[in-house]
Structures are given as structure tokens and as C-alpha cells.
C-alpha atoms as a PDB file:
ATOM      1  CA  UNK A   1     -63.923 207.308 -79.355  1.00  0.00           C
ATOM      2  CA  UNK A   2     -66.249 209.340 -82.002  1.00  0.00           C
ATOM      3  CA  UNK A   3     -69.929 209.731 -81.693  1.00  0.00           C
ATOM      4  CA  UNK A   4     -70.065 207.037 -84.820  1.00  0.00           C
ATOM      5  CA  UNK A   5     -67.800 204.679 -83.023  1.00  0.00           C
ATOM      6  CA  UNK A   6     -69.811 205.277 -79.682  1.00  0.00           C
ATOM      7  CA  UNK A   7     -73.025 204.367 -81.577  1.00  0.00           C
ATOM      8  CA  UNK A   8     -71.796 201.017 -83.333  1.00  0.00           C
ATOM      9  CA  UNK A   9     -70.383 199.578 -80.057  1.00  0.00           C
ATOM     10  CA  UNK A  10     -73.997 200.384 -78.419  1.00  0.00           C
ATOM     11  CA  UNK A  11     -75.606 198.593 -80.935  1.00  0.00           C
ATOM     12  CA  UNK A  12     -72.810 195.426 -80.886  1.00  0.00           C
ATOM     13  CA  UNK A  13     -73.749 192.502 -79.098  1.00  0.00           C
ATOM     14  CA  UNK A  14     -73.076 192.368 -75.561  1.00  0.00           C
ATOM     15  CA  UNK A  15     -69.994 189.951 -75.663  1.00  0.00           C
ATOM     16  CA  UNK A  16     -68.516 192.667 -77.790  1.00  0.00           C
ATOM     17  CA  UNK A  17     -69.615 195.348 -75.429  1.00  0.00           C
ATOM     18  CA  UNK A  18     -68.315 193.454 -72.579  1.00  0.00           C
ATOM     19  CA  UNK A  19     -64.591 192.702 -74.450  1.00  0.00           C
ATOM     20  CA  UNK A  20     -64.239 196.500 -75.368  1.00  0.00           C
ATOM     21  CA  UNK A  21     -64.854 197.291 -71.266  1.00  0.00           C
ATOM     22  CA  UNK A  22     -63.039 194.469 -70.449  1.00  0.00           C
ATOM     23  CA  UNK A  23     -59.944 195.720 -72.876  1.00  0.00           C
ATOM     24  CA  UNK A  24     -60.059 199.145 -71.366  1.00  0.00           C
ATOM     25  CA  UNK A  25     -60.207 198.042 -67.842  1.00  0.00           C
ATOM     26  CA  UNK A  26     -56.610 196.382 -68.064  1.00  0.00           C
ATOM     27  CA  UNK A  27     -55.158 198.855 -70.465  1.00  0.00           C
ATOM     28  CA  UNK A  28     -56.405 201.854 -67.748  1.00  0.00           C
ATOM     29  CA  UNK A  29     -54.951 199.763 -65.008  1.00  0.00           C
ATOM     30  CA  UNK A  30     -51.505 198.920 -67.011  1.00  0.00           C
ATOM     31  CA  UNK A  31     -51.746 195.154 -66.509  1.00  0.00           C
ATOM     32  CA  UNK A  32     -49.067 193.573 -68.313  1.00  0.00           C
ATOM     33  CA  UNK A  33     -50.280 191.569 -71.049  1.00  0.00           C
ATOM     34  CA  UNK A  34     -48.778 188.330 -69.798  1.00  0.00           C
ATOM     35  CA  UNK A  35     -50.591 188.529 -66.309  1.00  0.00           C
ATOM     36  CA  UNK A  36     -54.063 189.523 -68.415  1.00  0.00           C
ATOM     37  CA  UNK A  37     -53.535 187.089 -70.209  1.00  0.00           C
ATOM     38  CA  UNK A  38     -53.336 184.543 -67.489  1.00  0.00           C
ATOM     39  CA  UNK A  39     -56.435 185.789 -65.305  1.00  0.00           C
ATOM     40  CA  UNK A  40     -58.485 185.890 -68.247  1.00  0.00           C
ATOM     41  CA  UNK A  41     -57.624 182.113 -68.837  1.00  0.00           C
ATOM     42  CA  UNK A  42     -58.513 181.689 -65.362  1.00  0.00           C
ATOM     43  CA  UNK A  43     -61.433 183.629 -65.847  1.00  0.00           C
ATOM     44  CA  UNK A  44     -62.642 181.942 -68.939  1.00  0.00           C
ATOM     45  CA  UNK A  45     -61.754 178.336 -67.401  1.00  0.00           C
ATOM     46  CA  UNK A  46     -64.065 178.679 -64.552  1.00  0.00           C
ATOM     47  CA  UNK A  47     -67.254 180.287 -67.000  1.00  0.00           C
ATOM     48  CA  UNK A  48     -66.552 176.751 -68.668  1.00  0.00           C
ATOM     49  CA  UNK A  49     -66.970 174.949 -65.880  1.00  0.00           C
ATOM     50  CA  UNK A  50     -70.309 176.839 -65.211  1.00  0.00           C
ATOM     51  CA  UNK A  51     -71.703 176.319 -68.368  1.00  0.00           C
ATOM     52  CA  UNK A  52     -70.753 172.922 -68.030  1.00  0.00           C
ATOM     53  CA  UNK A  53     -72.947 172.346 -64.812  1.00  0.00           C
ATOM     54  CA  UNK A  54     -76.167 173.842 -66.111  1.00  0.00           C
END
């Protein structure tokens, strides 16, 4: 990533911050894309149900 690119994604907003770290995280730890897929699902099903209780 260049110093330019660096710089943009600092000043993004956080929920693109947090899908860049998110992106990397399974790409450094070779999850398949199928079984990312499927825990992020998971993952965004139960921040739903959260959001829904507040």
C-alpha cells in the first residue's frame, strides 16, 4: 500500500477502515472464500440482532 493509499484509508470512515482489516485478516489467513463468506453472514446476523435490541 503507498503512502497516498495509506493516507486515504486513514481518513475513510471507520466501516471502511474496519472492511479493509477485516479483508486482510482472511486473505493473510487463506480462508476460503466460501467459509468467509459464511462466518461473516453469521457475523453480520447476530450485529442485527443487536441493533435490533437497543
Amino acid at each position: 500500500m503507498t503512502d497516498k493509499q495509506h493516507a486515504s484509508l486513514n481518513d475513510a470512515p471507520k466501516s471502511i477502515q474496519l472492511a479493509v482489516d477485516l479483508i486482510q485478516l482472511l486473505e493473510e489467513n487463506n480462508i476460503d472464500t466460501v467459509t468467509a463468506i459464511e462466518a461473516l453472514q453469521i457475523t453480520l446476523d447476530d450485529f442485527k440482532k443487536k441493533l435490533e435490541k437497543q
